[in-house]
C-alpha atoms as a PDB file:
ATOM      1  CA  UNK A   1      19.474  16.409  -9.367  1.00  0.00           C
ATOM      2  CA  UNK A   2      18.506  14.204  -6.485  1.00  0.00           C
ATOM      3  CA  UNK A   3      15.859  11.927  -7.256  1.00  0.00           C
ATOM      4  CA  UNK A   4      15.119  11.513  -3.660  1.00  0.00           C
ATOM      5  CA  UNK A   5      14.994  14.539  -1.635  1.00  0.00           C
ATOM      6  CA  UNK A   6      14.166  14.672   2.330  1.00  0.00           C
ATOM      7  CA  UNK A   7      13.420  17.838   3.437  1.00  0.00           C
ATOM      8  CA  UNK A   8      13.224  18.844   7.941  1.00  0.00           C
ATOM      9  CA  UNK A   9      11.527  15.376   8.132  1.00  0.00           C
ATOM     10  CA  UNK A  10       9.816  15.080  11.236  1.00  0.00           C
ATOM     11  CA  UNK A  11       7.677  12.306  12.493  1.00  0.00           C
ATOM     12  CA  UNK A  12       6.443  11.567  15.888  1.00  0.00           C
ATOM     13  CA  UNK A  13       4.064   8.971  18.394  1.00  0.00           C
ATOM     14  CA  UNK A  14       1.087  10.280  19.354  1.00  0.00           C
ATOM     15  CA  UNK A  15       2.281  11.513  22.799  1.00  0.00           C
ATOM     16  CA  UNK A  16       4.437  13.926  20.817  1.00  0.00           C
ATOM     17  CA  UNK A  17       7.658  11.918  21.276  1.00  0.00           C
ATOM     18  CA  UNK A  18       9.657  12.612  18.243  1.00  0.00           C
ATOM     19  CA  UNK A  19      11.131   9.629  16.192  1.00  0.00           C
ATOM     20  CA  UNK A  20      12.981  11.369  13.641  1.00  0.00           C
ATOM     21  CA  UNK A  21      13.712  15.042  14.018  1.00  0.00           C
ATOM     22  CA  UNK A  22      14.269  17.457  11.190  1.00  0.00           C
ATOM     23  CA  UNK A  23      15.973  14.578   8.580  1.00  0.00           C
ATOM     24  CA  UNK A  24      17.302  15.709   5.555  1.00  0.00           C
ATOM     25  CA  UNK A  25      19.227  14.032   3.091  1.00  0.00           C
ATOM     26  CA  UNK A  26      19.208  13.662  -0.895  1.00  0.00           C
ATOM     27  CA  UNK A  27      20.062   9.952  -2.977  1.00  0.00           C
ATOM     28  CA  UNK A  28      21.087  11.167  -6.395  1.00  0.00           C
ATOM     29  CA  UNK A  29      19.720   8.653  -9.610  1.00  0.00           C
ATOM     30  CA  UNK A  30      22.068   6.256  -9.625  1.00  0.00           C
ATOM     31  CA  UNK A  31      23.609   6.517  -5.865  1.00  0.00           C
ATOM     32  CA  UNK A  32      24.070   4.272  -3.182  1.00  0.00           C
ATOM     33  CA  UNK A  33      23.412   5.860   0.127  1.00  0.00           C
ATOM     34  CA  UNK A  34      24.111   4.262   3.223  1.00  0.00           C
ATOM     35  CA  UNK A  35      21.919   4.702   6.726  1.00  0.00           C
ATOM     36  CA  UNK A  36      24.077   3.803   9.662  1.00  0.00           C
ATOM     37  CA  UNK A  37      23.710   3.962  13.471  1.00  0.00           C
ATOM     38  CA  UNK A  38      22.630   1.982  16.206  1.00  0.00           C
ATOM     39  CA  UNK A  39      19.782   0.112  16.983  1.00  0.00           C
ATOM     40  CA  UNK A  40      16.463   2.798  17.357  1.00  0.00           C
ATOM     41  CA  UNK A  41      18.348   5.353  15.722  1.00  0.00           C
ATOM     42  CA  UNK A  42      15.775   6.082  13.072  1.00  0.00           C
ATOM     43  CA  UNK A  43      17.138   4.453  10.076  1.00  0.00           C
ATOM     44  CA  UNK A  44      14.299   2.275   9.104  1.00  0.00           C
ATOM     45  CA  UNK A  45      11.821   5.247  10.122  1.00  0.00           C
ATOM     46  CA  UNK A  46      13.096   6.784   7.236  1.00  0.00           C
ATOM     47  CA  UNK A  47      12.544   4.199   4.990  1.00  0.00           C
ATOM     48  CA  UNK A  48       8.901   3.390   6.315  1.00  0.00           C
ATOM     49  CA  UNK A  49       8.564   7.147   6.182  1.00  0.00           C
ATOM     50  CA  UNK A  50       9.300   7.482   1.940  1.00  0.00           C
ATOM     51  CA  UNK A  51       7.509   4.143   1.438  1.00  0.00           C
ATOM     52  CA  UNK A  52       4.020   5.385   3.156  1.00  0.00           C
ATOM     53  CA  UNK A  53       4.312   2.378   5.554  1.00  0.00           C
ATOM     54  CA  UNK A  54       4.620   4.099   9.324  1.00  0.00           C
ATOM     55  CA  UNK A  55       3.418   1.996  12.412  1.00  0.00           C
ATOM     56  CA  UNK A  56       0.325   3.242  13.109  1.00  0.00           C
ATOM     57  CA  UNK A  57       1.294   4.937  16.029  1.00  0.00           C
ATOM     58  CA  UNK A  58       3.670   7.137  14.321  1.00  0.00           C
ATOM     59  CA  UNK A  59       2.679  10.182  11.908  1.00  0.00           C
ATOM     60  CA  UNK A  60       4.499  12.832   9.622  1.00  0.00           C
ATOM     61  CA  UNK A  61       4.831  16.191  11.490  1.00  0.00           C
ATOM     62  CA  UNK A  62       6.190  18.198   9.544  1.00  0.00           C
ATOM     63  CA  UNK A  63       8.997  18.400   6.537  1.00  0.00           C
ATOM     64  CA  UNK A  64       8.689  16.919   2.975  1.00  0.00           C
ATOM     65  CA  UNK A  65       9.957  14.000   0.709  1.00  0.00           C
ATOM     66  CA  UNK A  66      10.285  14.589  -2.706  1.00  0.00           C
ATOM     67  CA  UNK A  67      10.770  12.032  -5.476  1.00  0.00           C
ATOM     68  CA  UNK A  68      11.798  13.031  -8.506  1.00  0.00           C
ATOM     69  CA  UNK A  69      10.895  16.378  -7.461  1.00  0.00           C
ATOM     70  CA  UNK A  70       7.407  15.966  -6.663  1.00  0.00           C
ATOM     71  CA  UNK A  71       6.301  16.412  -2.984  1.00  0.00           C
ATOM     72  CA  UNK A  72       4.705  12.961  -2.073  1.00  0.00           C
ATOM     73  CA  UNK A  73       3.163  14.490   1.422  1.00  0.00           C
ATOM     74  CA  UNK A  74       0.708  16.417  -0.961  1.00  0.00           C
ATOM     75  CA  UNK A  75      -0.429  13.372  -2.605  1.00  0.00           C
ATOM     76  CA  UNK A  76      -3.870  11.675  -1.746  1.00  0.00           C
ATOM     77  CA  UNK A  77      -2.995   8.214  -0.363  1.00  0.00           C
ATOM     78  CA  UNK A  78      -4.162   6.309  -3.567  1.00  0.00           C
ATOM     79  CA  UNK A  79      -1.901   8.648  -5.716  1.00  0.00           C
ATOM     80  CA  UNK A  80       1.183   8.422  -3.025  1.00  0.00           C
ATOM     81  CA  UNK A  81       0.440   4.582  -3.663  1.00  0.00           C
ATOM     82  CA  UNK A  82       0.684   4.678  -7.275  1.00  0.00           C
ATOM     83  CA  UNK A  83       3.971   7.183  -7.698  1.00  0.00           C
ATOM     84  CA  UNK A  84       5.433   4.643  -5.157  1.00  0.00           C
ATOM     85  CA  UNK A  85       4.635   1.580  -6.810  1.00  0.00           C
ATOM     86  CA  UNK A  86       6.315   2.488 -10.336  1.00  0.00           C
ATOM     87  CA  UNK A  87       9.469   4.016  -9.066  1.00  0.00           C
ATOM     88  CA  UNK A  88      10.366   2.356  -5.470  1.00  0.00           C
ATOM     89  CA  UNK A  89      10.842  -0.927  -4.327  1.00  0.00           C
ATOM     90  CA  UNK A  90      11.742  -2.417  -0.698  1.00  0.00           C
ATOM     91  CA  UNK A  91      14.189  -5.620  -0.100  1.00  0.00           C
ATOM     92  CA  UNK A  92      13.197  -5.867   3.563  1.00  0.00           C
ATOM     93  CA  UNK A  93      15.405  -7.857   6.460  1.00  0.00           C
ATOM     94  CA  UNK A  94      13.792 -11.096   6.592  1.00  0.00           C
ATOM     95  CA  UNK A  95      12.655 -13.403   3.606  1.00  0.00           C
ATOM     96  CA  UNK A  96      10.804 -15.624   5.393  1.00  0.00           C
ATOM     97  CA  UNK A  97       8.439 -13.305   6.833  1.00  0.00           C
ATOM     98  CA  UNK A  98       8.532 -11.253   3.821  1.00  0.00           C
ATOM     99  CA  UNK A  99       7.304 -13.846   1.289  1.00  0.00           C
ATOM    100  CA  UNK A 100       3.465 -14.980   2.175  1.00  0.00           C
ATOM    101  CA  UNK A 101       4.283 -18.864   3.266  1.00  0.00           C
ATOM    102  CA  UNK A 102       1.098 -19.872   2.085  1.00  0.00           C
ATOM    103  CA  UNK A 103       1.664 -18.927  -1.513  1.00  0.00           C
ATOM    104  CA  UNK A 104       3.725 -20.101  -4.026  1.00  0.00           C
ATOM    105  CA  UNK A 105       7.314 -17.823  -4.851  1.00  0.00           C
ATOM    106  CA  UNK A 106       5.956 -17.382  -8.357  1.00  0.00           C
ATOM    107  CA  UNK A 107       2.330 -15.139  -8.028  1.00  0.00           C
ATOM    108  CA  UNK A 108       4.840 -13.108  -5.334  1.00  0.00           C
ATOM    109  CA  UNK A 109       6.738 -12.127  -8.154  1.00  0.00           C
ATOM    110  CA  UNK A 110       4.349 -10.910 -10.668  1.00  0.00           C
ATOM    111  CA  UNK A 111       1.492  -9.711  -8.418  1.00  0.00           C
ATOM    112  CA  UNK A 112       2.800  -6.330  -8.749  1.00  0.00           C
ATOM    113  CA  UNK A 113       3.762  -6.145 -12.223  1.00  0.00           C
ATOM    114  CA  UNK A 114       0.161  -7.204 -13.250  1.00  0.00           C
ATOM    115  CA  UNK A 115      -1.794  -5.259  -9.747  1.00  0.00           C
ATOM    116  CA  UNK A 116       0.318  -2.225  -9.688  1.00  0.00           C
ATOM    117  CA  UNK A 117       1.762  -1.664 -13.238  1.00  0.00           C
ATOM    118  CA  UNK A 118      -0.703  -3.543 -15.779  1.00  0.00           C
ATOM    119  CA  UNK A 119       1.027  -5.757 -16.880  1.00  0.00           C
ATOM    120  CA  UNK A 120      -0.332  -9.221 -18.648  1.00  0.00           C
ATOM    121  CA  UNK A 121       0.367 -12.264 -16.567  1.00  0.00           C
ATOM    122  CA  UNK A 122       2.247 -13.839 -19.304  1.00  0.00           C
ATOM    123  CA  UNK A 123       4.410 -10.985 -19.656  1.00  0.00           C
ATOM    124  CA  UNK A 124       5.078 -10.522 -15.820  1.00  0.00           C
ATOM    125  CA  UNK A 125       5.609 -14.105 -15.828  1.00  0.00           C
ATOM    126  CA  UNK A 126       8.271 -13.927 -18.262  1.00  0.00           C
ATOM    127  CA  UNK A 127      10.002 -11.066 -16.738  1.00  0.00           C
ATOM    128  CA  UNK A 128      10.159 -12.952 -12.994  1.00  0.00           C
ATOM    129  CA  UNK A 129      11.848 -15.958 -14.694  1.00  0.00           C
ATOM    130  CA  UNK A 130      14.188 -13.568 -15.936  1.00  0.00           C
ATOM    131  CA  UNK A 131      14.694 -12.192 -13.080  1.00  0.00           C
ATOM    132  CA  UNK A 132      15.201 -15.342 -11.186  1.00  0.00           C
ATOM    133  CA  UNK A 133      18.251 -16.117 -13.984  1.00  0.00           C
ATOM    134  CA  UNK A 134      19.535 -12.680 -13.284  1.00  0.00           C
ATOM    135  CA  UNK A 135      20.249 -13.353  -9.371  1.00  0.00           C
ATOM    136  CA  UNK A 136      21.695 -16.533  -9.819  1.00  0.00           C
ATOM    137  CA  UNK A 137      18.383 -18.966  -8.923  1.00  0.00           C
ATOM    138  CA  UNK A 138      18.922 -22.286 -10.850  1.00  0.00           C
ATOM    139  CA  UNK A 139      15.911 -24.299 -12.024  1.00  0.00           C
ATOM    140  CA  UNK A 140      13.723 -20.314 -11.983  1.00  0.00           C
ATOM    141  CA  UNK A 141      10.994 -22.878 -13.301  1.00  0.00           C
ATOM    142  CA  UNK A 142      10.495 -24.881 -10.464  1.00  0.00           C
ATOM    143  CA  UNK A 143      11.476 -22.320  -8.103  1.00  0.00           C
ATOM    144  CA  UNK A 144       8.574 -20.160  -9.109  1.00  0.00           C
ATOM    145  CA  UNK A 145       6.069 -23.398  -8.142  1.00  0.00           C
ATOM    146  CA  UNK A 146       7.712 -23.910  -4.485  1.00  0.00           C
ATOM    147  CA  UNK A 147       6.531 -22.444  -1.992  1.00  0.00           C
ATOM    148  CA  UNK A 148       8.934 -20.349   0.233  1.00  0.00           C
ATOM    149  CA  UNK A 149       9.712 -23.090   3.135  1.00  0.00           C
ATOM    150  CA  UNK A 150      10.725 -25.007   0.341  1.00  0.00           C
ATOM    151  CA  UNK A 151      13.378 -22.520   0.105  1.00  0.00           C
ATOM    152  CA  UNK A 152      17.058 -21.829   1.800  1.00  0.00           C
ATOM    153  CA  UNK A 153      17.158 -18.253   3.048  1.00  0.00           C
ATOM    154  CA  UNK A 154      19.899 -17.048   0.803  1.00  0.00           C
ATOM    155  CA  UNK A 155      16.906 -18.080  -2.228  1.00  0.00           C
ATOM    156  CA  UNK A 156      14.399 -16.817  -0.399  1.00  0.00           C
ATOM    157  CA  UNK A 157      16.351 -13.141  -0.248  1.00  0.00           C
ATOM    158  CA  UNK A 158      17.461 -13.913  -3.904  1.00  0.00           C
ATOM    159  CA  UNK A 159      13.752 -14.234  -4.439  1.00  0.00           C
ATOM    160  CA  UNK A 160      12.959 -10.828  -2.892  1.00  0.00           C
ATOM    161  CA  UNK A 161      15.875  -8.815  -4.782  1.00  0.00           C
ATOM    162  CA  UNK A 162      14.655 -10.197  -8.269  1.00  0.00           C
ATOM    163  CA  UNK A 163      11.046  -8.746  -7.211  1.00  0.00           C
ATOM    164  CA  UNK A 164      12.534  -5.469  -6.188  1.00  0.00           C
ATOM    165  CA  UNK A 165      14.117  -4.824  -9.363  1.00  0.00           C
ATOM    166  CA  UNK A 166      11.362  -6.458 -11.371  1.00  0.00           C
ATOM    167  CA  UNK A 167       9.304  -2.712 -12.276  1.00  0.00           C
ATOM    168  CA  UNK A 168      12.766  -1.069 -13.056  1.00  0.00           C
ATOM    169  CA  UNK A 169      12.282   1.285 -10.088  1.00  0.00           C
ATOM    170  CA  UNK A 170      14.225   4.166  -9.730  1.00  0.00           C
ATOM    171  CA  UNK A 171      14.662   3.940  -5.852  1.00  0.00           C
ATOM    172  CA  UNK A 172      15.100   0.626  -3.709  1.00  0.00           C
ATOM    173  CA  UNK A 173      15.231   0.793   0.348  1.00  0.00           C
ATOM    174  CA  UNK A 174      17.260  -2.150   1.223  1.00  0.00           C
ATOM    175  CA  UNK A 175      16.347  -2.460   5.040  1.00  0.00           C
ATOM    176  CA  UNK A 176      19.114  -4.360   6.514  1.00  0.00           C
ATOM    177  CA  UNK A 177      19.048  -7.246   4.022  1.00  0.00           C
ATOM    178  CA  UNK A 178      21.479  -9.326   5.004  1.00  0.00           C
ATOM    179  CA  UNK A 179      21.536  -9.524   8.838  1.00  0.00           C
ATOM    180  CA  UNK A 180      18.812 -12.694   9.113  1.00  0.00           C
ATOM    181  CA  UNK A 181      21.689 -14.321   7.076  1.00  0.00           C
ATOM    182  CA  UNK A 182      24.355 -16.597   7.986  1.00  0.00           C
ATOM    183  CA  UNK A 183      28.425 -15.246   7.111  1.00  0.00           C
ATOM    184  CA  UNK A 184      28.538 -16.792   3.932  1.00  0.00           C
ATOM    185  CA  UNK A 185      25.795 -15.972   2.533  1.00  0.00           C
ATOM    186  CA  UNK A 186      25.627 -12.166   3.133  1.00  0.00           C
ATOM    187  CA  UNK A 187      28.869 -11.659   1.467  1.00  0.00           C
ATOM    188  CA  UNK A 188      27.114 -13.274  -2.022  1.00  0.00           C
ATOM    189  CA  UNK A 189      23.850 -11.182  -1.182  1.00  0.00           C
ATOM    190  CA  UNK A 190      26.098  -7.857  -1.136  1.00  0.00           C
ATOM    191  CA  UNK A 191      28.163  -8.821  -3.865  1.00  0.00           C
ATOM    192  CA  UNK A 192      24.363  -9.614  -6.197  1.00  0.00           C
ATOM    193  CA  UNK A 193      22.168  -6.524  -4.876  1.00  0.00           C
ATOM    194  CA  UNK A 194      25.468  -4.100  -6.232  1.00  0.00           C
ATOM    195  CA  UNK A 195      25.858  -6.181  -8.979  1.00  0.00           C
ATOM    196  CA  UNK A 196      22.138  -5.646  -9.941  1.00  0.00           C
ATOM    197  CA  UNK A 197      22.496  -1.835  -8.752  1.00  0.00           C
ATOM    198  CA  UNK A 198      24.876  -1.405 -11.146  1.00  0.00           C
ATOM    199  CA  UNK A 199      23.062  -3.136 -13.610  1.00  0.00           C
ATOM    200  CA  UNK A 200      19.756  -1.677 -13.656  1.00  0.00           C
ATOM    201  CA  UNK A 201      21.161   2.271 -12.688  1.00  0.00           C
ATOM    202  CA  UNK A 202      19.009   2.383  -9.388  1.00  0.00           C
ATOM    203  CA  UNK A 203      19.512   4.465  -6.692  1.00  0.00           C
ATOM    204  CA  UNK A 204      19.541   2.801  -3.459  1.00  0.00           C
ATOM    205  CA  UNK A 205      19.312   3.562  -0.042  1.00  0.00           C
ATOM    206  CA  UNK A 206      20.961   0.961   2.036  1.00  0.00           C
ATOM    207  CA  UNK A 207      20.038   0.574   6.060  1.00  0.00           C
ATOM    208  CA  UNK A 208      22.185  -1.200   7.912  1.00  0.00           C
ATOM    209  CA  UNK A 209      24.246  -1.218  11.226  1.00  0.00           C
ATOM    210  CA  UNK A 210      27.114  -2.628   9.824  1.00  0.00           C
ATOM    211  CA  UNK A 211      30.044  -0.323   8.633  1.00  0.00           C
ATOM    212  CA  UNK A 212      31.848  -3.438   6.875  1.00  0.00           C
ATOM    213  CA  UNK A 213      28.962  -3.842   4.846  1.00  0.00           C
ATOM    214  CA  UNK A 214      29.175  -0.082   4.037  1.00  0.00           C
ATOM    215  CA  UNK A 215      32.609  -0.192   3.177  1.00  0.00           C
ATOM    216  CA  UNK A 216      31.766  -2.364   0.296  1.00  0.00           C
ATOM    217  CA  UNK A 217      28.956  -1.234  -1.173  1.00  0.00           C
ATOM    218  CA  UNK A 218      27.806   2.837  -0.957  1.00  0.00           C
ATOM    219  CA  UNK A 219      29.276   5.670  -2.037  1.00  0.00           C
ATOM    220  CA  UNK A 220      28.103   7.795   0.682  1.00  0.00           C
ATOM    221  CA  UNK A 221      26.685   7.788   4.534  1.00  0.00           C
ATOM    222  CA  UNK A 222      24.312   9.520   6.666  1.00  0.00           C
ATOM    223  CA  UNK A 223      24.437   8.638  10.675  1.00  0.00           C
ATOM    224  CA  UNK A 224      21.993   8.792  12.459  1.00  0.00           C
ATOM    225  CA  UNK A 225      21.454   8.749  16.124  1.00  0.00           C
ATOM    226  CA  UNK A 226      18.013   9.201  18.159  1.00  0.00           C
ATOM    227  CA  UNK A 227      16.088  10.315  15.505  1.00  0.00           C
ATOM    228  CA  UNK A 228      19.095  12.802  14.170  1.00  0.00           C
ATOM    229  CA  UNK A 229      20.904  13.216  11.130  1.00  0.00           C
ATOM    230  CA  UNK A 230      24.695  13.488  12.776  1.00  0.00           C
ATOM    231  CA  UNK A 231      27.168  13.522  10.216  1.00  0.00           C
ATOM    232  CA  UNK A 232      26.929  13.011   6.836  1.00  0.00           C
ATOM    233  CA  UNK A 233      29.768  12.251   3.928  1.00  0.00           C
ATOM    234  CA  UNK A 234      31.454  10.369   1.520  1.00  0.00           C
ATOM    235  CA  UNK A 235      32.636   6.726   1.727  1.00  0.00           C
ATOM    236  CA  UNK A 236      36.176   7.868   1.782  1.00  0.00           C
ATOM    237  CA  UNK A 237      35.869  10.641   3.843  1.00  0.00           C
ATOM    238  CA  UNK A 238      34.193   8.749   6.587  1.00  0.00           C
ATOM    239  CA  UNK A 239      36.981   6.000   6.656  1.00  0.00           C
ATOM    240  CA  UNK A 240      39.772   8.430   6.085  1.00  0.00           C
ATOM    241  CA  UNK A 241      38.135  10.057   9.810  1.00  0.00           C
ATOM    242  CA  UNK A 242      34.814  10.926  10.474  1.00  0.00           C
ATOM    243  CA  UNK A 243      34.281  14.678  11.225  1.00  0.00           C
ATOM    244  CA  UNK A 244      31.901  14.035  14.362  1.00  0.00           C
ATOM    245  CA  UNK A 245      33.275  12.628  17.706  1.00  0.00           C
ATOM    246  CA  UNK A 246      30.010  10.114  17.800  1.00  0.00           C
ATOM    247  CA  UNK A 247      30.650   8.860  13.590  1.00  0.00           C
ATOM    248  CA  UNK A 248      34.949   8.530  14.992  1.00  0.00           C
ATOM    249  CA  UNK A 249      33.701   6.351  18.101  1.00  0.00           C
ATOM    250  CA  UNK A 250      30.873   4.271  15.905  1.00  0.00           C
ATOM    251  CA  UNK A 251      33.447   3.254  13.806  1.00  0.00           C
ATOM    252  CA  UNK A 252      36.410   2.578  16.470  1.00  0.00           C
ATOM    253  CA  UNK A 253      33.194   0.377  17.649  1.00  0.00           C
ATOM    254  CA  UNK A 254      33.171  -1.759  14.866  1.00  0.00           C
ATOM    255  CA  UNK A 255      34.491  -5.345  14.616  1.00  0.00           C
ATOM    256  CA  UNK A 256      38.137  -5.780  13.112  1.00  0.00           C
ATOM    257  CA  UNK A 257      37.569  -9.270  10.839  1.00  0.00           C
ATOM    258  CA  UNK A 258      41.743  -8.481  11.116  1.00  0.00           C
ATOM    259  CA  UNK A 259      41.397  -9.298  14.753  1.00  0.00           C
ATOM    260  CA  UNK A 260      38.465 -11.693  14.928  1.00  0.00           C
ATOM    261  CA  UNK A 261      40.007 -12.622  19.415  1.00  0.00           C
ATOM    262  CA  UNK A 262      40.192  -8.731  19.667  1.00  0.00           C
ATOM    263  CA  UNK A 263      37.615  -7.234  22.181  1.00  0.00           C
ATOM    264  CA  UNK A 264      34.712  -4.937  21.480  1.00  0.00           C
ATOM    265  CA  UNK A 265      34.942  -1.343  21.435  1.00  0.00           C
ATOM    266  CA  UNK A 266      31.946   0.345  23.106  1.00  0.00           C
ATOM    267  CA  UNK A 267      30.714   3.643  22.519  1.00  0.00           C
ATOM    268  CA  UNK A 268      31.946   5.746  25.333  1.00  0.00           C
ATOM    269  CA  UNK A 269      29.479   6.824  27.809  1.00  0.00           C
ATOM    270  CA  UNK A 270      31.009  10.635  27.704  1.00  0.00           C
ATOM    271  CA  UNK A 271      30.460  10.868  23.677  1.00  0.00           C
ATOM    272  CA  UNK A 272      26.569   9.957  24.315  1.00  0.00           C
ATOM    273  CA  UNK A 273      26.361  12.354  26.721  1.00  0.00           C
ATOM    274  CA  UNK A 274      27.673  14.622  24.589  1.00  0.00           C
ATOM    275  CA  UNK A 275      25.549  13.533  21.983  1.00  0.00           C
ATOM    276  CA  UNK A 276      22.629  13.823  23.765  1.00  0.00           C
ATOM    277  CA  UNK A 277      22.822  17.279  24.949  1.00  0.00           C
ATOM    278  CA  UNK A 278      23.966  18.101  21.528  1.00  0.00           C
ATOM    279  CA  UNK A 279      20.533  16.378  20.166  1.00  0.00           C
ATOM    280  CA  UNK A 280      18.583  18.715  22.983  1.00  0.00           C
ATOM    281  CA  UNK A 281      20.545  21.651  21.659  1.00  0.00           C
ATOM    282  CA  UNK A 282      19.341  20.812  18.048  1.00  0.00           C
ATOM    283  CA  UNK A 283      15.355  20.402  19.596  1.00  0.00           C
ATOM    284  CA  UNK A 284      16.012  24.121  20.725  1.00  0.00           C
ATOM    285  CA  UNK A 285      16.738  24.976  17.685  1.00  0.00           C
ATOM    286  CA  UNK A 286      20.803  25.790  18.716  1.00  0.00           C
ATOM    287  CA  UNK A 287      22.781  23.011  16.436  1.00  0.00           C
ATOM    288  CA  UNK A 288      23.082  22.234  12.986  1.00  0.00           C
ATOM    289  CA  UNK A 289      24.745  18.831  11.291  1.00  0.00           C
ATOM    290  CA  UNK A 290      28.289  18.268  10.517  1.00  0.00           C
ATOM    291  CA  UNK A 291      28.176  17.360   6.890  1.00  0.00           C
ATOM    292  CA  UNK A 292      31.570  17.046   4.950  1.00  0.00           C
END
């Protein structure tokens, strides 16, 4: 049974302009699930979208998301906030922003075990050093006193995994985590959040624009494009040869670290196109998704 379940998701400005259009995909307990597509393609709509956190100017139009089987668009915002808070967590794209500069890493941690959860301070306290050992953070003492300039950015992210995983949550959204990172670094952030996936037995659905990264850590894909589920599969399948003409030029797009003098592939004008009217056929109501 899929612990997440997206159902026609539709959400929209307030002009009516849509931003995602009729999403629907499931992340089974224990899954990782990739997002892919290019930049403004809706992944981190969808995201914002399960989490309750839309841009203002956006809405839900229509569709539902179900966690755990329960239907969180029927929910009054205090009780969406509550089923959220105990069973999903976000590790968003940049630590610095993320992480209040003005506050010490420490209160960051444990603010939601004690605000959200109940916990006692002491306990929640003892669970973030924990944590702090558990990603690799030497020193979790002194690191939960500094405050997060103090900080390199591959802590500061370390910091915002360990208070992602600190409730046990069933679900995390990992929104791009690794692309305010430098080379190095990204590879030992991938290599700890599946480590601590594994771990812990959380689902986790994993945006990101970077089909190298997906190679290495999900076991299946959605692509979107414009709003628009496209294709979705497998890891295997995808890499063995996508099933949609868009998903087959995506990934001829991507970066050989094989050939790091080669030149970039672009995505052919003629398969937008295509893509396009394909996405105006599926507005009339004329065109399904591949899904393999």
């Amino acid at each position: 049974m899929s612990f997440l379940s997206i159902r026609d998701l539709n959400v929209s400005l307030a002009n009516g302009a849509p931003l995602l259009r009729r999403v629907s995909l499931d992340v089974a307990a224990g899954e990782v699930r990739a997002l892919v597509g290019e930049s403004g393609a809706g992944k981190s709509m969808i995201g914002k979208a399960v989490l309750g956190i839309l841009p203002r100017a956006a809405k839900v139009t229509g569709g539902s998301i179900q966690l755990d089987g329960e239907d969180l668009e029927t929910l009054s915002p205090k009780a969406r906030r509550q089923r959220i808070g105990a069973r999903v967590a976000l590790i968003p794209q940049d630590p610095l922003t993320a992480l209040n500069p003005s506050r010490r890493v420490g209160p960051q941690i444990t603010d939601r075990l004690v605000d959200i959860l109940g916990w006692k301070r002491a306990e929640a306290e003892a669970r973030a050093l924990e944590l702090l050992e558990e990603v690799h953070i030497q020193a979790p003492d002194r690191v939960m006193k500094a405050y997060p300039h103090e900080l390199s950015g591959g802590m500061r992210q370390r910091i915002l995994i360990a208070s992602a995983f600190a409730a046990e949550p069933k679900l995390i959204i990992a929104d791009e985590p690794t692309t305010a990172l430098d080379v190095t670094v990204q590879k030992q952030i991938l290599k700890l959040i599946r480590e601590m996936q594994q771990r812990h037995g959380t689902a986790l659905l994993f945006v990101t624009h970077d089909l190298g990264v997906v190679s290495k850590i999900a076991q299946s894909l959605t692509v979107l494009y414009a709003g628009k589920v496209i294709e979705e599969t497998d890891i295997k399948a995808f890499f063995a040869g996508p099933s949609h003409a868009y998903s087959r030029a995506l990934l001829a797009a991507t970066p050989k670290y094989t050939d790091p003098d080669g030149s970039l592939t672009p995505v052919p004008d003629s398969v937008i196109q295509a893509v396009e009217a394909e996405i105006a056929a599926f507005d009339a109501g004329q065109m399904g998704t591949v899904r393999a």
